[in-house]
PDB file of N, CA and C in Angstrom:
ATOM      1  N   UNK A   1     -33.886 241.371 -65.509  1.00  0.00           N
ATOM      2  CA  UNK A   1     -34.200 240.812 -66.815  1.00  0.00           C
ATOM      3  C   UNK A   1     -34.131 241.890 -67.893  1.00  0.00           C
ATOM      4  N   UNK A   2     -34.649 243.198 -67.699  1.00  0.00           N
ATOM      5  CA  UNK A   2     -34.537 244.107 -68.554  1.00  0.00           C
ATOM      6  C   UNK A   2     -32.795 244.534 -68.750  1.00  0.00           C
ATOM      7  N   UNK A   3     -32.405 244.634 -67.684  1.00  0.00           N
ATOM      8  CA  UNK A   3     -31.094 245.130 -67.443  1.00  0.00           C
ATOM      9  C   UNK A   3     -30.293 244.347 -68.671  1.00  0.00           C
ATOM     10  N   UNK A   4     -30.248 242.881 -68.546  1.00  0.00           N
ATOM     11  CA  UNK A   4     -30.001 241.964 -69.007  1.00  0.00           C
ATOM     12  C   UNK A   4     -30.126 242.303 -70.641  1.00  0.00           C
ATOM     13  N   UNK A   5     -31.278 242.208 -71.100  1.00  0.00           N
ATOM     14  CA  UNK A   5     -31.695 242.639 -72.734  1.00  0.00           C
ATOM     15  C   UNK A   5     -31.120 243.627 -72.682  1.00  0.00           C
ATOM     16  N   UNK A   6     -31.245 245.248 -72.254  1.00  0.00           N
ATOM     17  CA  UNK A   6     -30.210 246.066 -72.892  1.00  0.00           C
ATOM     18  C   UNK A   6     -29.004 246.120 -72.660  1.00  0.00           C
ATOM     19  N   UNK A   7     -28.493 245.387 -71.808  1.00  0.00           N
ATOM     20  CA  UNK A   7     -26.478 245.076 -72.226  1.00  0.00           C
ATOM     21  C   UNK A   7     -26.645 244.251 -73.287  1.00  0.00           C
ATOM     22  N   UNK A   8     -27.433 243.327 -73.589  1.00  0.00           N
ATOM     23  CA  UNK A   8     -27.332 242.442 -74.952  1.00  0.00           C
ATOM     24  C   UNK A   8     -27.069 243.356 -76.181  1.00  0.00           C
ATOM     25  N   UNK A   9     -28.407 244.242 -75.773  1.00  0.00           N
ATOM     26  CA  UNK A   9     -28.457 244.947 -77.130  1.00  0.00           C
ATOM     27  C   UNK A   9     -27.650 245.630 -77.466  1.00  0.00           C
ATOM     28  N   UNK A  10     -27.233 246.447 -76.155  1.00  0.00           N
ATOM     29  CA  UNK A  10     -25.814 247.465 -76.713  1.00  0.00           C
ATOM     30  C   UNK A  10     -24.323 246.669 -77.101  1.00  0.00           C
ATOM     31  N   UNK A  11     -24.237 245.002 -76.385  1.00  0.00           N
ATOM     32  CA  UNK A  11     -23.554 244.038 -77.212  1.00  0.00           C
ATOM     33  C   UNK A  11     -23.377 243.848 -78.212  1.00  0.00           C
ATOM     34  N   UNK A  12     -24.493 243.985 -78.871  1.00  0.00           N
ATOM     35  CA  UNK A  12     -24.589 243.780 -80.231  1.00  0.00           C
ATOM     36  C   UNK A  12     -24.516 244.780 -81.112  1.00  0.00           C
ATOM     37  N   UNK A  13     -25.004 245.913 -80.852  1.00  0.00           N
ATOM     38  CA  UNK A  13     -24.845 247.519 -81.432  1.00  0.00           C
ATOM     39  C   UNK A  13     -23.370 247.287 -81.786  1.00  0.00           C
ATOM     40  N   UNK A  14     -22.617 247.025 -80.485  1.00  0.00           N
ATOM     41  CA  UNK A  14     -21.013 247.128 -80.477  1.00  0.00           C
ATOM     42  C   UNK A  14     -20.733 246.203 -81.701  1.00  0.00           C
ATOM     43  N   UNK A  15     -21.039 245.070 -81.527  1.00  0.00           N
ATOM     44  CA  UNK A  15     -20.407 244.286 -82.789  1.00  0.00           C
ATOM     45  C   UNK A  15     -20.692 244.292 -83.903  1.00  0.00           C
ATOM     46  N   UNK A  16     -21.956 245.052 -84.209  1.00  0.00           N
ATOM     47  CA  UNK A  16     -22.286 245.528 -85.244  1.00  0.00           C
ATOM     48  C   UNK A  16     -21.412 246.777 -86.123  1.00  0.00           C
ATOM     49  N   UNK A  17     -21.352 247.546 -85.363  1.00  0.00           N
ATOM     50  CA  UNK A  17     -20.811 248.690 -85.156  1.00  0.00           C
ATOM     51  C   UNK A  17     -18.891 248.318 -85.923  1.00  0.00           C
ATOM     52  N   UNK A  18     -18.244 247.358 -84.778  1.00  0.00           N
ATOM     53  CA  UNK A  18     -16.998 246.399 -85.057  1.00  0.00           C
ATOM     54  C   UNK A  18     -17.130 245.842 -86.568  1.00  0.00           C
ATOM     55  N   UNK A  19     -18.089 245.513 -87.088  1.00  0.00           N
ATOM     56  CA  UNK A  19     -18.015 245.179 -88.827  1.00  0.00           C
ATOM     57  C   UNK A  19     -17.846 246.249 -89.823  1.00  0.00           C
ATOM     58  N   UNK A  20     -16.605 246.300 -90.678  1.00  0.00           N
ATOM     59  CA  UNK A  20     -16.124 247.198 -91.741  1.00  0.00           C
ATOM     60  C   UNK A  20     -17.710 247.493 -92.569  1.00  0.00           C
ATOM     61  N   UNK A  21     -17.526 248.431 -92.890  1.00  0.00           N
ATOM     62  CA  UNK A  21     -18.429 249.735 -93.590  1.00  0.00           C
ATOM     63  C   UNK A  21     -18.945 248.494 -94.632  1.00  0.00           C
ATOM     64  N   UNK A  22     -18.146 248.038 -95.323  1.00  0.00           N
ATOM     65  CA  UNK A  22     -18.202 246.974 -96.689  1.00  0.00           C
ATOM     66  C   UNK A  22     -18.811 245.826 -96.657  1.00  0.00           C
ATOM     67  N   UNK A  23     -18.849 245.534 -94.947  1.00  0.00           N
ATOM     68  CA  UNK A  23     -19.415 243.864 -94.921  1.00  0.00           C
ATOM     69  C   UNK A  23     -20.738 243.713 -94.765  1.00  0.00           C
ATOM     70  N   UNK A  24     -20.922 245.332 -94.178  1.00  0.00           N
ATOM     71  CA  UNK A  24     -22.164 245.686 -93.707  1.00  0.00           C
ATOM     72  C   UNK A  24     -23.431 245.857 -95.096  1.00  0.00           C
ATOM     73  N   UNK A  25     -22.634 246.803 -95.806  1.00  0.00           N
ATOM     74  CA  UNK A  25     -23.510 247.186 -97.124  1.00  0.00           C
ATOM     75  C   UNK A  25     -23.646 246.098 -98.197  1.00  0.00           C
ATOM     76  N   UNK A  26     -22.362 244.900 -97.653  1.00  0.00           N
ATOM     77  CA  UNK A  26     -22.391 243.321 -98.423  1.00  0.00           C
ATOM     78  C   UNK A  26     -23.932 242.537 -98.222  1.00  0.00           C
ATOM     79  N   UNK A  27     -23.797 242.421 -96.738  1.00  0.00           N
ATOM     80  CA  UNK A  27     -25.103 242.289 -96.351  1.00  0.00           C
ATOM     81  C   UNK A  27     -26.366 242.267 -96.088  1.00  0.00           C
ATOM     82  N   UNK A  28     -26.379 243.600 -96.154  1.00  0.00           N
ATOM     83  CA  UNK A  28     -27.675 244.234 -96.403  1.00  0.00           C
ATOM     84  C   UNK A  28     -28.042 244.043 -97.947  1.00  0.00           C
ATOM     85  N   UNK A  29     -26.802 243.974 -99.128  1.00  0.00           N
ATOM     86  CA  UNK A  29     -27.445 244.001-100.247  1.00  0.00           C
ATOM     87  C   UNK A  29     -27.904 242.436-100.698  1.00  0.00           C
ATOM     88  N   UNK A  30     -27.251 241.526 -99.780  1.00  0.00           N
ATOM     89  CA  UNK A  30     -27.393 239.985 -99.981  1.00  0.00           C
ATOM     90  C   UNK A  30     -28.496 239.822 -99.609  1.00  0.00           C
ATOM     91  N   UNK A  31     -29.119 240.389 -98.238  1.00  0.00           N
ATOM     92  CA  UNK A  31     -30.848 240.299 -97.571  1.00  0.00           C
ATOM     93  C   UNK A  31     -31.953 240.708 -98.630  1.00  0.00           C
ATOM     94  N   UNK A  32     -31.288 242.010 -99.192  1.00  0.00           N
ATOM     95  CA  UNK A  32     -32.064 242.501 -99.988  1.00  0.00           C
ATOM     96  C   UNK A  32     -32.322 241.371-101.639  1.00  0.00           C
ATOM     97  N   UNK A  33     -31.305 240.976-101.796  1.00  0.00           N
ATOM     98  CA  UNK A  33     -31.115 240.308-103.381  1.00  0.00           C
ATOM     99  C   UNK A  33     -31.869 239.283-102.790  1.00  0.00           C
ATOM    100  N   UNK A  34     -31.909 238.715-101.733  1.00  0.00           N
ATOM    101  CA  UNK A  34     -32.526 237.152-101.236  1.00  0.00           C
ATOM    102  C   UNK A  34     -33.899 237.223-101.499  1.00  0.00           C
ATOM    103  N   UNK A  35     -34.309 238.457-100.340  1.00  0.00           N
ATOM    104  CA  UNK A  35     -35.821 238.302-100.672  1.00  0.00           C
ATOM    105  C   UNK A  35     -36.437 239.060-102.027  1.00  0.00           C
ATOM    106  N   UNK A  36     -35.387 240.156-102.557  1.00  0.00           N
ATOM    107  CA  UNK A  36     -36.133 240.180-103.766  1.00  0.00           C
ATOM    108  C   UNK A  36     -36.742 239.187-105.368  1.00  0.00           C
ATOM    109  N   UNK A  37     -35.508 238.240-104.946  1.00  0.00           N
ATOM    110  CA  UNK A  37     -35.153 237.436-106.131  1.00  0.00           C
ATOM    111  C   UNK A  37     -36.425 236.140-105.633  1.00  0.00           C
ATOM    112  N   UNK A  38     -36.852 235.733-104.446  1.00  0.00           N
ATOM    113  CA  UNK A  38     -37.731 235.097-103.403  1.00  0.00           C
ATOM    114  C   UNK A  38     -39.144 235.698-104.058  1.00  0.00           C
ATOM    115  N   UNK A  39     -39.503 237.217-104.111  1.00  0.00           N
ATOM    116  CA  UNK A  39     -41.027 237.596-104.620  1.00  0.00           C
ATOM    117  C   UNK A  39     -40.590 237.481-106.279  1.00  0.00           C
ATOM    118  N   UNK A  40     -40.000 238.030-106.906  1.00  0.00           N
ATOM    119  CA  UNK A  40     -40.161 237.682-108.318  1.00  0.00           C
ATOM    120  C   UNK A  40     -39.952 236.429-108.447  1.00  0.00           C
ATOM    121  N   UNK A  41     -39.247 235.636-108.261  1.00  0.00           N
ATOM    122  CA  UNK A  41     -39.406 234.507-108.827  1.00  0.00           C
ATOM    123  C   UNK A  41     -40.760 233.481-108.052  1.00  0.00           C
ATOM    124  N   UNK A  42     -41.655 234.511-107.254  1.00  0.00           N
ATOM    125  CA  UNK A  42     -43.034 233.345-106.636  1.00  0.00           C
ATOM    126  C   UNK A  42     -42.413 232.406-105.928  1.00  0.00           C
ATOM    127  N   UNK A  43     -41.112 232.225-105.099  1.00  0.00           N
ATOM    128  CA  UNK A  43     -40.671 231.337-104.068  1.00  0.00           C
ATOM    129  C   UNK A  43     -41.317 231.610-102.831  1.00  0.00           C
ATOM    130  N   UNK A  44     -41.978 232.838-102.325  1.00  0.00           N
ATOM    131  CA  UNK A  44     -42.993 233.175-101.596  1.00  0.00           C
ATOM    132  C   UNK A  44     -43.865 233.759-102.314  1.00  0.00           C
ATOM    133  N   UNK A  45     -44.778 233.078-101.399  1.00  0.00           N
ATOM    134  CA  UNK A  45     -46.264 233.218-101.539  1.00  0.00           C
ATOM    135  C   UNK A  45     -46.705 234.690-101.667  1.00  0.00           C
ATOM    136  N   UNK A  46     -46.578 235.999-102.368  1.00  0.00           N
ATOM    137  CA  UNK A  46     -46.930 236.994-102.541  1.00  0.00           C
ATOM    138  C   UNK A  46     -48.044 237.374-103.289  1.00  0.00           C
ATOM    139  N   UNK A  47     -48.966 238.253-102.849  1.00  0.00           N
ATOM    140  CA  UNK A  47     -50.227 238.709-104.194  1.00  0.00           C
ATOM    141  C   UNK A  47     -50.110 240.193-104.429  1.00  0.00           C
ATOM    142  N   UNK A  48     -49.343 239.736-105.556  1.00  0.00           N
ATOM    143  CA  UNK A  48     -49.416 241.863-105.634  1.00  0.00           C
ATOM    144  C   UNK A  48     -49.770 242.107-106.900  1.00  0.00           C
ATOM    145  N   UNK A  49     -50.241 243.179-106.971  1.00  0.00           N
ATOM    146  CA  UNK A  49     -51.188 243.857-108.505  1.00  0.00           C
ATOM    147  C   UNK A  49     -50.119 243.401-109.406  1.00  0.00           C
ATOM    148  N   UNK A  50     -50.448 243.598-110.787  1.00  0.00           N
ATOM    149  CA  UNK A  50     -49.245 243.275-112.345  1.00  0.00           C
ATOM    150  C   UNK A  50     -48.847 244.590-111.748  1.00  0.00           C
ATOM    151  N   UNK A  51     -49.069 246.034-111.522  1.00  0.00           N
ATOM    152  CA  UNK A  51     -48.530 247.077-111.531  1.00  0.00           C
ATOM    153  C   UNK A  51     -47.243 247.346-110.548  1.00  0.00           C
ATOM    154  N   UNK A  52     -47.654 246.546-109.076  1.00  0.00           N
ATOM    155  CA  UNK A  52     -46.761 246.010-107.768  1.00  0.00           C
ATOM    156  C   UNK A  52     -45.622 245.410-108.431  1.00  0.00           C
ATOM    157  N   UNK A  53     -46.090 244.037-109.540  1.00  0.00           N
ATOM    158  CA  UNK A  53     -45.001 243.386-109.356  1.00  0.00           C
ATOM    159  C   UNK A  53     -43.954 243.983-110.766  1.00  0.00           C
ATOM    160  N   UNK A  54     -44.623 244.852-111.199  1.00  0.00           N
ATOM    161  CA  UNK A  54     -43.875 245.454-112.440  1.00  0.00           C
ATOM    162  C   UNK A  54     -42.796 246.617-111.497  1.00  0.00           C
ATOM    163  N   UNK A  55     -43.125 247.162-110.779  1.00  0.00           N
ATOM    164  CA  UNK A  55     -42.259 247.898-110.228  1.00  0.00           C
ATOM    165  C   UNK A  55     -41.126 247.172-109.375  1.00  0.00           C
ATOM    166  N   UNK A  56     -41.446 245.935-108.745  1.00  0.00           N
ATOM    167  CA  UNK A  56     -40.507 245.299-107.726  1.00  0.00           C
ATOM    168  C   UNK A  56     -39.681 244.628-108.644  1.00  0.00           C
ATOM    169  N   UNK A  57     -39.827 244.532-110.060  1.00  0.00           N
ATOM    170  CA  UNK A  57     -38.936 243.529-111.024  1.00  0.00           C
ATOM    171  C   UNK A  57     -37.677 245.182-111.396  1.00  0.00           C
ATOM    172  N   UNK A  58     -37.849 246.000-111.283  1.00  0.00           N
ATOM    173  CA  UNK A  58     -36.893 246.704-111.664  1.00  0.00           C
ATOM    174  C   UNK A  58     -36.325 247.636-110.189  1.00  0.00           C
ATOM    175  N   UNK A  59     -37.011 247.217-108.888  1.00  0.00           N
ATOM    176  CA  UNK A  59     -36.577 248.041-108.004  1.00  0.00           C
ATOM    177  C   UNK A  59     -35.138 248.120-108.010  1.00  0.00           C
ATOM    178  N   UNK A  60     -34.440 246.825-107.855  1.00  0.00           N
ATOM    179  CA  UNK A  60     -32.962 247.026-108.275  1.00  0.00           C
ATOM    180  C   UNK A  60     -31.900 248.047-108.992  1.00  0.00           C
ATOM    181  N   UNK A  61     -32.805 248.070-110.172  1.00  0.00           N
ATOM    182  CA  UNK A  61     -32.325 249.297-111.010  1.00  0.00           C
ATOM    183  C   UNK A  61     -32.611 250.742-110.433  1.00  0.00           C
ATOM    184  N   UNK A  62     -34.166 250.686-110.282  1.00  0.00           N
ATOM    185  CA  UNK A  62     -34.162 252.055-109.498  1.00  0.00           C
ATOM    186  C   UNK A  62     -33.292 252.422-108.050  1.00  0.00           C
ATOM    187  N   UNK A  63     -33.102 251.489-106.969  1.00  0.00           N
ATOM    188  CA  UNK A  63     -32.187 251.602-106.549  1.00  0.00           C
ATOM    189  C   UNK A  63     -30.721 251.885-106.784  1.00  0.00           C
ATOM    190  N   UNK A  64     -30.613 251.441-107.885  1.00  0.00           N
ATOM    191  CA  UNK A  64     -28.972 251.643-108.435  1.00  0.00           C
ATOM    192  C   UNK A  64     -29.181 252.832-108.847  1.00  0.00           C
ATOM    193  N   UNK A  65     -29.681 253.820-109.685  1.00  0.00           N
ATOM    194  CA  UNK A  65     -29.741 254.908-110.147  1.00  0.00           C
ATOM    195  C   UNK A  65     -29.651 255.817-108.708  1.00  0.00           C
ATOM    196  N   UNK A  66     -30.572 255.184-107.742  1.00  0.00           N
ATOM    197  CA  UNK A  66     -30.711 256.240-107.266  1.00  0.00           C
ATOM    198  C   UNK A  66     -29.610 256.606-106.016  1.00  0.00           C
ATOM    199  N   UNK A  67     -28.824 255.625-105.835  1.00  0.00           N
ATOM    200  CA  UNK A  67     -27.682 255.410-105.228  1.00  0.00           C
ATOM    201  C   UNK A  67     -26.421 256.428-105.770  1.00  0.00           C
ATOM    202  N   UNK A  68     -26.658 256.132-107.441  1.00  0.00           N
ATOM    203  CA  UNK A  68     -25.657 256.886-108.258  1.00  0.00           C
ATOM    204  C   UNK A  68     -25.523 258.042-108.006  1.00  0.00           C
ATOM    205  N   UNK A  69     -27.028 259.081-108.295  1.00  0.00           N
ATOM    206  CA  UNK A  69     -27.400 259.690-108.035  1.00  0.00           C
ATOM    207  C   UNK A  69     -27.048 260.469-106.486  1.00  0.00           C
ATOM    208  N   UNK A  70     -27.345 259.791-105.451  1.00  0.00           N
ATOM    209  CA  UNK A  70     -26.826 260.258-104.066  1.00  0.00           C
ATOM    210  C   UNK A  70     -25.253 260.324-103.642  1.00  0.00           C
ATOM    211  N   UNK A  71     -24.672 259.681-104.476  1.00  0.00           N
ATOM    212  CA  UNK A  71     -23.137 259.409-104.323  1.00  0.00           C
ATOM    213  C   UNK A  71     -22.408 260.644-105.370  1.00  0.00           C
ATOM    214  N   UNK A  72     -22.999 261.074-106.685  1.00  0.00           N
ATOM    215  CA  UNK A  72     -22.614 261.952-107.087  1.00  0.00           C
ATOM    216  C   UNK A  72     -23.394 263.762-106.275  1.00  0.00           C
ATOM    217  N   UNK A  73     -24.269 263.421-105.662  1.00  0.00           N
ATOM    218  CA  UNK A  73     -24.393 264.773-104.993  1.00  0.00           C
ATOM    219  C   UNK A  73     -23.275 264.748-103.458  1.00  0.00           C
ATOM    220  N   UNK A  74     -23.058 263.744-103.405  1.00  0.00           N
ATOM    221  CA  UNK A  74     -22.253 263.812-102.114  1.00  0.00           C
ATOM    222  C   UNK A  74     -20.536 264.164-102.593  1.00  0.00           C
ATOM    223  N   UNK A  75     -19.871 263.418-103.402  1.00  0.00           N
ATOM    224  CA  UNK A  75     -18.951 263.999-104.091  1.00  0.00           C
ATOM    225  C   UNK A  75     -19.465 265.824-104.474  1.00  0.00           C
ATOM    226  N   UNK A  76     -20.322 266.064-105.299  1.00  0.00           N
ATOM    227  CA  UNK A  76     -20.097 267.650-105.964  1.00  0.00           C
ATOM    228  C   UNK A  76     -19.994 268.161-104.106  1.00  0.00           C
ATOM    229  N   UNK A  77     -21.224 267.822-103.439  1.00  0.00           N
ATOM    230  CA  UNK A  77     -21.417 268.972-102.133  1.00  0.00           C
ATOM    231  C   UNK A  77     -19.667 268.466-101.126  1.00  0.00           C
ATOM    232  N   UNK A  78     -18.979 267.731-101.261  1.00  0.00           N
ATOM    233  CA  UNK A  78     -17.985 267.421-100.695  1.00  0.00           C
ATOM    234  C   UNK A  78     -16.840 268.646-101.597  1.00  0.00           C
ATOM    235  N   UNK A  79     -16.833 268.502-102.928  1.00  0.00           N
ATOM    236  CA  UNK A  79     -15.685 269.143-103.336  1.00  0.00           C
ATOM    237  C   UNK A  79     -16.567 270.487-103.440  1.00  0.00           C
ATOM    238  N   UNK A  80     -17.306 270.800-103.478  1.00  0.00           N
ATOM    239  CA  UNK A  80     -17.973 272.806-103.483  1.00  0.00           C
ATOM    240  C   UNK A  80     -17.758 273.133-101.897  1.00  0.00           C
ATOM    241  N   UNK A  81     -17.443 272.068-100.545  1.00  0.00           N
ATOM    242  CA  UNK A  81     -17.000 272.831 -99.655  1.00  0.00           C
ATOM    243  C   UNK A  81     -15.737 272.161 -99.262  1.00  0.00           C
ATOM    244  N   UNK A  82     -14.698 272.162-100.273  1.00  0.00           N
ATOM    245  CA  UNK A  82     -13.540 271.682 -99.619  1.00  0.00           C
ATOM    246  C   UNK A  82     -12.886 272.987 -99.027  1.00  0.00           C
ATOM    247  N   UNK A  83     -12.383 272.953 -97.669  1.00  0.00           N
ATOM    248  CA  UNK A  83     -11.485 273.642 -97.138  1.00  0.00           C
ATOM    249  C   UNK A  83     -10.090 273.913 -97.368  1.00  0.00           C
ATOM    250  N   UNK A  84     -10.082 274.808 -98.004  1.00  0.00           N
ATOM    251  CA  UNK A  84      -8.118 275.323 -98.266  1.00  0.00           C
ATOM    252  C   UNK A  84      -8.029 275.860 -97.376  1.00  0.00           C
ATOM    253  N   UNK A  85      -6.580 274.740 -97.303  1.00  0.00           N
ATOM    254  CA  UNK A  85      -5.663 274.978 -95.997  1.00  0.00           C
ATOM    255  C   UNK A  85      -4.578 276.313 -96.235  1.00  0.00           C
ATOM    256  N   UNK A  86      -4.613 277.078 -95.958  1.00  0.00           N
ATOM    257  CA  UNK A  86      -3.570 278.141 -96.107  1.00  0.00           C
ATOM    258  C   UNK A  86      -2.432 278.014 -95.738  1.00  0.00           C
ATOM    259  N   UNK A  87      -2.333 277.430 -94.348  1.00  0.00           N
ATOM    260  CA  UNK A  87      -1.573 277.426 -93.435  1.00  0.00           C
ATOM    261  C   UNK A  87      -0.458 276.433 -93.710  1.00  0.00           C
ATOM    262  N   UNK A  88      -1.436 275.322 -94.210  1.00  0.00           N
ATOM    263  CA  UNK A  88      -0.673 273.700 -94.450  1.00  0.00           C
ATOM    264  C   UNK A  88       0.125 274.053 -95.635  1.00  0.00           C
ATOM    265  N   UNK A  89      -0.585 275.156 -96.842  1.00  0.00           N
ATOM    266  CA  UNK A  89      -0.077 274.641 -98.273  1.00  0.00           C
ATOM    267  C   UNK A  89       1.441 275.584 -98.180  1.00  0.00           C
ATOM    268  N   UNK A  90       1.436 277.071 -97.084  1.00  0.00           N
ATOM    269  CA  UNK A  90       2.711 277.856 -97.276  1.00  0.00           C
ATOM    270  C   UNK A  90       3.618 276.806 -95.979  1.00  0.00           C
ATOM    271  N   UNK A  91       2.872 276.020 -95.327  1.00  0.00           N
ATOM    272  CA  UNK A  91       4.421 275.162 -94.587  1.00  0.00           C
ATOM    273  C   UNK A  91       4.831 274.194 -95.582  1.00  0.00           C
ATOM    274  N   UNK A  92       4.105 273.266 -96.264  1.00  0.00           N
ATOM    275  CA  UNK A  92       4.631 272.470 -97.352  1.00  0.00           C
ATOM    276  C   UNK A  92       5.500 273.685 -98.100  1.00  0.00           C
ATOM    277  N   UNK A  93       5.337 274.435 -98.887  1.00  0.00           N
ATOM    278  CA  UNK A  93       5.792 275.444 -99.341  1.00  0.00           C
ATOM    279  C   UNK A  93       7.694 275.240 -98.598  1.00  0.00           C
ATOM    280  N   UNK A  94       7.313 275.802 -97.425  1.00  0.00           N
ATOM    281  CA  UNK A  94       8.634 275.801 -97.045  1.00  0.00           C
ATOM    282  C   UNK A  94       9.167 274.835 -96.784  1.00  0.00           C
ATOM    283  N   UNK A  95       9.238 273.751 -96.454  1.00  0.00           N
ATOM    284  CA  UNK A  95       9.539 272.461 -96.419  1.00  0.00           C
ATOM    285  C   UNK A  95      10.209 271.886 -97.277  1.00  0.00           C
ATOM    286  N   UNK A  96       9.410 272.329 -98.895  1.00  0.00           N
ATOM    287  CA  UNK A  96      10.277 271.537 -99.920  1.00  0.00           C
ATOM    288  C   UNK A  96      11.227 272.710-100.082  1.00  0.00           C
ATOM    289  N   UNK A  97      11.019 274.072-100.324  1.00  0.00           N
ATOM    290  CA  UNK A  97      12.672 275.083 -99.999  1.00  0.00           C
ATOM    291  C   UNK A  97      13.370 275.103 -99.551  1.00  0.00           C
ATOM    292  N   UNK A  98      13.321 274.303 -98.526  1.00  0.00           N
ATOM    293  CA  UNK A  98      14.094 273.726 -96.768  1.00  0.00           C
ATOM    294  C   UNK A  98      14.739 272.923 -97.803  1.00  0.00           C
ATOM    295  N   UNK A  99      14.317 271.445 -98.073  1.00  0.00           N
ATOM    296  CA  UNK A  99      14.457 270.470 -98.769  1.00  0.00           C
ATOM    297  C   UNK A  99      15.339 270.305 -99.962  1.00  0.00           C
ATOM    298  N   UNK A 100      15.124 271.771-101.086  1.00  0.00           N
ATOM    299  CA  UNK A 100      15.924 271.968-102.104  1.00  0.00           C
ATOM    300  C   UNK A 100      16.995 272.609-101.456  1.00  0.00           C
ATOM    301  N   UNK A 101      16.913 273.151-100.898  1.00  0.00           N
ATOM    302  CA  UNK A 101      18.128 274.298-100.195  1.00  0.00           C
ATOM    303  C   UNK A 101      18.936 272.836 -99.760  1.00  0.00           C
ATOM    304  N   UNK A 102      18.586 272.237 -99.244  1.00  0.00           N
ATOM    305  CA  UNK A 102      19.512 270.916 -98.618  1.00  0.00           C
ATOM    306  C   UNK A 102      20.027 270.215 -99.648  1.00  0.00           C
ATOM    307  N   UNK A 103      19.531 269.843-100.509  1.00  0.00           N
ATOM    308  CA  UNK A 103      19.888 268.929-101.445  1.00  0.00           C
ATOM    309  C   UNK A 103      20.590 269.537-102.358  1.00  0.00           C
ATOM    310  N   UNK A 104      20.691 271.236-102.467  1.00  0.00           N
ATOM    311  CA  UNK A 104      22.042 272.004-103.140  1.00  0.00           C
ATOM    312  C   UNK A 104      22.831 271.636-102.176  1.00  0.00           C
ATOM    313  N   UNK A 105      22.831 271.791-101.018  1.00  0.00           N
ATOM    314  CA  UNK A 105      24.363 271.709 -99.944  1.00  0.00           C
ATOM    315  C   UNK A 105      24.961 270.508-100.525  1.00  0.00           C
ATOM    316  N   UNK A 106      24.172 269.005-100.721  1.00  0.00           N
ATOM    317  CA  UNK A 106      24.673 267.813-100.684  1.00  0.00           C
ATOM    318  C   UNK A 106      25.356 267.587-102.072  1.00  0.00           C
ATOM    319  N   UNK A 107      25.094 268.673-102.883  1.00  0.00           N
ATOM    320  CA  UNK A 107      25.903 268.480-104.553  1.00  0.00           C
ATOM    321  C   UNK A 107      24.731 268.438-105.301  1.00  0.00           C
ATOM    322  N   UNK A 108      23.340 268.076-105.356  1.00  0.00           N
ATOM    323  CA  UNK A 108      22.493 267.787-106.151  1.00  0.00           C
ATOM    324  C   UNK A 108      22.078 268.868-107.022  1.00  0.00           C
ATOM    325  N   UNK A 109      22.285 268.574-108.629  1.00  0.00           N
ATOM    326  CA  UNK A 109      21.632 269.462-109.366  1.00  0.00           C
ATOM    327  C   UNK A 109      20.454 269.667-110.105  1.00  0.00           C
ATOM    328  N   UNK A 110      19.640 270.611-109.825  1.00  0.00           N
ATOM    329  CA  UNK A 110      18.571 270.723-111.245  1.00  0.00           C
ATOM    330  C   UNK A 110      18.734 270.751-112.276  1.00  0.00           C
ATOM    331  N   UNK A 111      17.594 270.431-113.191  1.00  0.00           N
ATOM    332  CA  UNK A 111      17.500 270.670-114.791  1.00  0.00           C
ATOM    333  C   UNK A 111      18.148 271.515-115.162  1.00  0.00           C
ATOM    334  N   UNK A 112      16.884 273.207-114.144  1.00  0.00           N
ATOM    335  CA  UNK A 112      17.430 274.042-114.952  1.00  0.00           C
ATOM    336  C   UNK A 112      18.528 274.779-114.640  1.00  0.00           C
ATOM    337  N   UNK A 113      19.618 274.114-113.352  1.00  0.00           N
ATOM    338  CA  UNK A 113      20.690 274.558-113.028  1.00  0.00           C
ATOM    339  C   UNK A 113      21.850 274.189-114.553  1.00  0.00           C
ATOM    340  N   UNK A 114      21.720 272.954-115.061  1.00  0.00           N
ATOM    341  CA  UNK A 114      22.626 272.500-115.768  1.00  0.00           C
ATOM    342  C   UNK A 114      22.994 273.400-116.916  1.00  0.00           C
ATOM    343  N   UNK A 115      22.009 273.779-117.298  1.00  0.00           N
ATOM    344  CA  UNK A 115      21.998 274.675-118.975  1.00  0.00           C
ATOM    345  C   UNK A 115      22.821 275.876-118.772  1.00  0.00           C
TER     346      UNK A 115
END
């Protein structure tokens, strides 16, 4: 019986797991909009201080800021350790010299060949 529940669960991990990045964060923000929009608007039965419910009427926003916020530190700390490729940028390098060198053999001219 136990055996049973955790192949379920890791079943489900899996198919969880199988849903795009997008459908997931769709979701979670639809659960979230459901029951938030559910306590402010008193569709459940909630008792929370004026101070409680003054903060849960803008959690949204504070969430959004603070999302912004985490997405622009992840961009700066992503590009302050981007890795230059040395290796990659002098084979591209030669590649397109390869490339021009070929495309003189075939007749093709440059700009500044013409002048």
């Amino acid at each position: 019986s136990s055996l049973l529940i955790i192949v379920t669960q890791l079943v489900f991990i899996k198919a969880i797991m199988a849903i795009p990045k997008l459908f997931q964060w769709l979701a979670g923000i639809a659960v979230f909009a459901s029951v938030w929009s559910a306590v402010v608007f008193q569709l459940i039965p909630v008792k929370l201080s004026q101070n409680w419910n003054d903060v849960v009427v803008v959690l949204p926003l504070y969430l959004l800021i603070s999302f912004a916020c985490y997405s622009l530190a992840v961009v700066g700390y992503r590009v302050a350790t981007f890795n230059d490729c040395v290796e990659a940028s002098e084979e591209l390098k030669k590649q397109i010299q390869e490339a021009k060198e070929d495309l003189k053999k075939k007749g093709y001219k440059y700009a500044d060949e013409l002048r």
